[in-house]
Protein backbone atom coordinates (compact mmCIF):
# COMPACT_ATOMS: atom_id res chain seq x y z
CA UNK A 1 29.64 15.35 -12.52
CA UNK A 2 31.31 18.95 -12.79
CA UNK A 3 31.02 20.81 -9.91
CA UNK A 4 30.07 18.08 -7.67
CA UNK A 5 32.81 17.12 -4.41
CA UNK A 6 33.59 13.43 -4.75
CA UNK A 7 32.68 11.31 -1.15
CA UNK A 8 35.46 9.48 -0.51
CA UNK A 9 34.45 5.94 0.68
CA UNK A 10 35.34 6.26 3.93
CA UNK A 11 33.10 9.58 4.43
CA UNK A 12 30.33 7.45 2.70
CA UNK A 13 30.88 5.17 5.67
CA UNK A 14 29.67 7.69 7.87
CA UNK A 15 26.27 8.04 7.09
CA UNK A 16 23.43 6.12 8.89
CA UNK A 17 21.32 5.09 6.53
CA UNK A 18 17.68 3.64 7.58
CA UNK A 19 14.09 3.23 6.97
CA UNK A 20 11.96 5.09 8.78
CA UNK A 21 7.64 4.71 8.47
CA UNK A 22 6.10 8.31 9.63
CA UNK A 23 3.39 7.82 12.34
CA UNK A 24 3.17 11.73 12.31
CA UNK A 25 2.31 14.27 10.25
CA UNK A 26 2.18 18.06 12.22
CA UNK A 27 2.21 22.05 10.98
CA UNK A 28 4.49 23.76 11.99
CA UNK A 29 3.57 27.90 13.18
CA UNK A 30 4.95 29.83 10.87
CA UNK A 31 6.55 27.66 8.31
CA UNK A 32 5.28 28.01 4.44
CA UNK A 33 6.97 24.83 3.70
CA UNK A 34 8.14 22.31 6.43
CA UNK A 35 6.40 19.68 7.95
CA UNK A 36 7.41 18.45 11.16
CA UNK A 37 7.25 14.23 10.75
CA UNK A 38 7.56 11.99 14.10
CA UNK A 39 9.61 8.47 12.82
CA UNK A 40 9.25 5.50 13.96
CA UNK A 41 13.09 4.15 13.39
CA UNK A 42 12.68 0.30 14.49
CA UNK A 43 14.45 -0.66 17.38
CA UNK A 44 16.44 3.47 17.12
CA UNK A 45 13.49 4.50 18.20
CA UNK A 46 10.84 7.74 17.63
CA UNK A 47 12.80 10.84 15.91
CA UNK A 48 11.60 14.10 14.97
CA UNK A 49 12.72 15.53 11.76
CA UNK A 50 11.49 18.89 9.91
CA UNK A 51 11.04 18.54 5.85
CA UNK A 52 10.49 20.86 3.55
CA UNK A 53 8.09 19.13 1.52
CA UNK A 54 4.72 20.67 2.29
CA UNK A 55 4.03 22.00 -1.46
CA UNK A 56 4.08 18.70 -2.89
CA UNK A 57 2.93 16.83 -0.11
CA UNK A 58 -0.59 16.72 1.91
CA UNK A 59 -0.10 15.47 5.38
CA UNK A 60 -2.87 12.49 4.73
CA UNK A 61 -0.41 11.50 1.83
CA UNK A 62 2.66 10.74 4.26
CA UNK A 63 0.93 8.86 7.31
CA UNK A 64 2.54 5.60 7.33
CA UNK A 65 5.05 6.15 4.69
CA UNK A 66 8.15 4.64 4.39
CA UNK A 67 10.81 6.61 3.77
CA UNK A 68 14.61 6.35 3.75
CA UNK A 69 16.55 8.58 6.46
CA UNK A 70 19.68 9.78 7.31
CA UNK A 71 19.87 8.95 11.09
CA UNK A 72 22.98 10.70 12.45
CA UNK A 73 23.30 14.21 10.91
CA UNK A 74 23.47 16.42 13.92
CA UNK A 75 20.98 17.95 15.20
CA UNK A 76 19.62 21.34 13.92
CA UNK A 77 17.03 23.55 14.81
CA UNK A 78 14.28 24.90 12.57
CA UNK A 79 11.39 26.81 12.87
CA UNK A 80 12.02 26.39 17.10
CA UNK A 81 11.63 22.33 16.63
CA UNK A 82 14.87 20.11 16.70
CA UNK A 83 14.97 18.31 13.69
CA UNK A 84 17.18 14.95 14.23
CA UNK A 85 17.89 13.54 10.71
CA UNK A 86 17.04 14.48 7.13
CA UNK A 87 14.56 12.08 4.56
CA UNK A 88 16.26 11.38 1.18
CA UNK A 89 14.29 12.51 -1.47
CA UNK A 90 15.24 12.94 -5.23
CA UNK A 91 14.24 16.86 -6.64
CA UNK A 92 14.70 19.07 -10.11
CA UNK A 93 17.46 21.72 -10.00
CA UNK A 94 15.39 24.34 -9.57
CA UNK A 95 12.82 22.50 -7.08
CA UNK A 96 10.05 22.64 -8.79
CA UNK A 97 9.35 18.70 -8.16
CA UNK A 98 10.30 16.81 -4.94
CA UNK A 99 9.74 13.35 -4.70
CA UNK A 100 10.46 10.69 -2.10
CA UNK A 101 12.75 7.96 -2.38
CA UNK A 102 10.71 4.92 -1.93
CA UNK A 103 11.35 1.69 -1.10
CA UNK A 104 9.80 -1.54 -3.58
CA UNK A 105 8.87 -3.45 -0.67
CA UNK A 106 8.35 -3.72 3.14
CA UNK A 107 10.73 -4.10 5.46
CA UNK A 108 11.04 -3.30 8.82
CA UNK A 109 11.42 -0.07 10.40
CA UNK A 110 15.32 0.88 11.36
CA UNK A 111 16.43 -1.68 8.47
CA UNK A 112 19.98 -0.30 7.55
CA UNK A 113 20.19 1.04 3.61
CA UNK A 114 23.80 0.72 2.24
């Protein structure tokens, strides 16, 4: 794809790659379009993670959720919360539509994705 760095495989390497079920769903003050989501990450254990998401989700809609997450991008504050990771979620250019990545069937939480 033009324009678009190429990963060597090594780099790809890097990333942490899990599934993640949110047991939390919170508003954040003052954000238009983040959610703050508490993860349960298996045996990694509970992470908080902000996600900009709200106008195409409702918070009832992601309760439970499996999602896949990128565990070990560092740390960055938003909004005053530390988010610890990033979901993966497929979107238009322009970002008109975000959607989820989603997994076909259960398996546990912290499960690695390669």
């Amino acid at each position: 794809m033009e324009g678009v760095a190429q990963l060597e495989y090594k780099d790809w390497q890097k990333a942490d790659l899990r599934v993640a079920e949110i047991k939390k769903v919170e508003e954040i003050e003052g954000a238009d379009k983040l959610f703050k989501l508490t993860l349960d990450v298996g045996e990694i254990g509970t992470r908080t993670i902000c996600a900009g998401i709200k106008e195409f989700y409702e918070s009832k809609d992601l309760a439970n959720k499996k999602i896949a997450y990128l565990s070990n991008l560092a740390p960055r504050k938003m909004k005053g919360v530390e988010s610890q990771g990033m979901l993966l979620a497929a979107f238009t250019d322009d970002e008109a539509k975000i959607v989820l990545l989603a997994l076909d069937s259960d398996i546990e939480n912290g499960s690695q994705i390669g």
